[in-house]
Protein backbone atom coordinates (compact mmCIF):
# COMPACT_ATOMS: atom_id res chain seq x y z
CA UNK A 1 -68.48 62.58 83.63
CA UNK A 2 -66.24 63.14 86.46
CA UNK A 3 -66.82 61.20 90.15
CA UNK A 4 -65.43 63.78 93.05
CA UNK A 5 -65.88 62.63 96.81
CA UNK A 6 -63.86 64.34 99.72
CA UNK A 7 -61.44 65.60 97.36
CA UNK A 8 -60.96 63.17 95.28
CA UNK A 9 -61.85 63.22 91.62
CA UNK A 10 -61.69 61.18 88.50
CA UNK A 11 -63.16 60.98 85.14
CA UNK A 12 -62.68 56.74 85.46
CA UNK A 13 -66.25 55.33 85.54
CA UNK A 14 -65.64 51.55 86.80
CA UNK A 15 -64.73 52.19 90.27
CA UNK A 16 -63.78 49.49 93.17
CA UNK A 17 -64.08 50.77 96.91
CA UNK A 18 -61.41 49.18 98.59
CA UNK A 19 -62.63 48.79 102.19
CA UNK A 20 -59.82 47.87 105.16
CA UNK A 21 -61.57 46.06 108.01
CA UNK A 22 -58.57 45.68 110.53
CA UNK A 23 -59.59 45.38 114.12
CA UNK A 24 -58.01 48.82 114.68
CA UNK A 25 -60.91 50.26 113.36
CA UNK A 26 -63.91 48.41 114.71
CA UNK A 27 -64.28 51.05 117.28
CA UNK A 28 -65.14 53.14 114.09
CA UNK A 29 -67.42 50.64 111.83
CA UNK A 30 -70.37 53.03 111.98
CA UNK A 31 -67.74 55.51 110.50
CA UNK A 32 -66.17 53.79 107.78
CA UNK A 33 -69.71 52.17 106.70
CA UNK A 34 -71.05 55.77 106.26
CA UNK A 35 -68.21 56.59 104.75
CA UNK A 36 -68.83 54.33 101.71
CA UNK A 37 -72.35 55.17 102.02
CA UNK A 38 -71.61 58.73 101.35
CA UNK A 39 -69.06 57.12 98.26
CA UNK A 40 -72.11 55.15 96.77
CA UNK A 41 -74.06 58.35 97.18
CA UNK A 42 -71.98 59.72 94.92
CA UNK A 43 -72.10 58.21 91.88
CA UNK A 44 -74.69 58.24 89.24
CA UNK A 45 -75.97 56.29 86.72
CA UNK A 46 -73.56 55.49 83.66
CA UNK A 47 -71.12 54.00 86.38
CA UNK A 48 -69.88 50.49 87.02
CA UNK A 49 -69.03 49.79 90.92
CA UNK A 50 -67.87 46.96 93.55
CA UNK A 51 -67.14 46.75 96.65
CA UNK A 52 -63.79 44.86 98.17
CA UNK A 53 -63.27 44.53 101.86
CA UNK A 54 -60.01 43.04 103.36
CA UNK A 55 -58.22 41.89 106.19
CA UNK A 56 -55.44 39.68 107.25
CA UNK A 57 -56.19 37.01 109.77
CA UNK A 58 -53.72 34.22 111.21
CA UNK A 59 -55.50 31.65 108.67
CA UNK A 60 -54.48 34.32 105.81
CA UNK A 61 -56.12 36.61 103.88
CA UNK A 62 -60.22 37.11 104.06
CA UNK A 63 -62.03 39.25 101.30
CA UNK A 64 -65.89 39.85 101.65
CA UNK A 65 -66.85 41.20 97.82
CA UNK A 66 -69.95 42.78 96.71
CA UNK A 67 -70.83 41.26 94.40
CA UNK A 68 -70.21 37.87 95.17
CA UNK A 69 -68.26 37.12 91.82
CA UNK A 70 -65.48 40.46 92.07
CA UNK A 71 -66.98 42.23 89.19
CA UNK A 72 -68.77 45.60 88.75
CA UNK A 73 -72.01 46.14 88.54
CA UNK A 74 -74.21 49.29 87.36
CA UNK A 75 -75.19 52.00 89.54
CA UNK A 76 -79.11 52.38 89.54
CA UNK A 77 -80.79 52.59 92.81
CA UNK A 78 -81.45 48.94 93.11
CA UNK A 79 -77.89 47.94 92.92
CA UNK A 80 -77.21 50.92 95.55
CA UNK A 81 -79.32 49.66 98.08
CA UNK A 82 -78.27 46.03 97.94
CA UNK A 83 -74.20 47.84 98.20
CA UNK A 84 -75.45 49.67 101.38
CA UNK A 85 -76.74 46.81 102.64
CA UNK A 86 -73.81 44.54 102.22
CA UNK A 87 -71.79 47.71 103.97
CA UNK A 88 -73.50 47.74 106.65
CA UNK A 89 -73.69 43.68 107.53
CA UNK A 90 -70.04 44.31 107.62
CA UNK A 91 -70.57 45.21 111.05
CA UNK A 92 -69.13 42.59 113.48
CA UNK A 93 -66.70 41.32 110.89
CA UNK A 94 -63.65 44.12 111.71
CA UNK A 95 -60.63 41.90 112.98
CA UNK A 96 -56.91 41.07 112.36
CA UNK A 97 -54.48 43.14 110.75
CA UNK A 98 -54.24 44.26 106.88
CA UNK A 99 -52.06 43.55 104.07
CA UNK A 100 -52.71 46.79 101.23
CA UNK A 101 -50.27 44.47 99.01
CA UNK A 102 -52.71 41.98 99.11
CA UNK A 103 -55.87 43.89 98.54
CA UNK A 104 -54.11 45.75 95.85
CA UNK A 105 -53.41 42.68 94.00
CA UNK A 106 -56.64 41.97 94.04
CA UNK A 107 -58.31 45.02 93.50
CA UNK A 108 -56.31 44.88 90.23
CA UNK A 109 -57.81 41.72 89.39
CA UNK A 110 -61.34 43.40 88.88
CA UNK A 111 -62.27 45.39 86.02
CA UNK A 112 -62.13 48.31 87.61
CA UNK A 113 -60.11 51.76 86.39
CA UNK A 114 -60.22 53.48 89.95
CA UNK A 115 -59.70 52.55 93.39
CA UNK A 116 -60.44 54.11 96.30
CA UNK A 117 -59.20 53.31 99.69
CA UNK A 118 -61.03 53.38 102.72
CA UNK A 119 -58.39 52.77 105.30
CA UNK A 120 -57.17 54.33 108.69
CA UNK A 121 -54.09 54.78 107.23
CA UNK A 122 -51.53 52.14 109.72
């Protein structure tokens, strides 16, 4: 089984989407949510997702996790739906700068074998 999405591919099948929610790119929420829309859309069943958005605010570090306990969860179409929905409440919520250290280190916390970044890059 290999996951491929805008030129990316891997054979991994626990995968964490890694979502950077700086205020830099709240002009672009729409984009980014669609974005990992189009990731979800991707995989199948037989793999194990979550869903880790980051920033860095003055009071430190916030993470908004789907789901709620930083694990993985199945991909069927009832656990895709609830993802996309989470995405897209993230509206509103883009602020503060980002810290990739700290979202890696906890990205490697999870279970997961892949990561994929969803990031504008500064």
């Amino acid at each position: 089984m290999t996951f491929r999405f805008l030129g990316l591919k891997t054979d991994k099948t626990r995968i964490l989407l890694l979502v950077d929610m700086n205020k830099y790119l709240a002009d672009h929420q729409a984009l980014v949510a669609k974005s990992v829309v189009r990731a979800l859309d991707s995989l199948q069943s037989g793999y194990e997702f979550g869903i880790l958005g980051f920033q860095q605010l003055d009071s430190g570090p916030r993470y908004h996790r789907w789901p709620e306990n930083g694990g993985l969860v199945a991909m069927n179409s009832s656990s895709r739906a609830q993802a996309q929905r989470f995405v897209n409440q993230l509206a509103g919520e883009f602020e503060g700068s980002s810290s990739l250290r700290d979202a890696f280190a906890q990205a490697f916390k999870t279970p997961a074998e892949a990561v994929i970044l969803f990031s504008d890059g500064l």
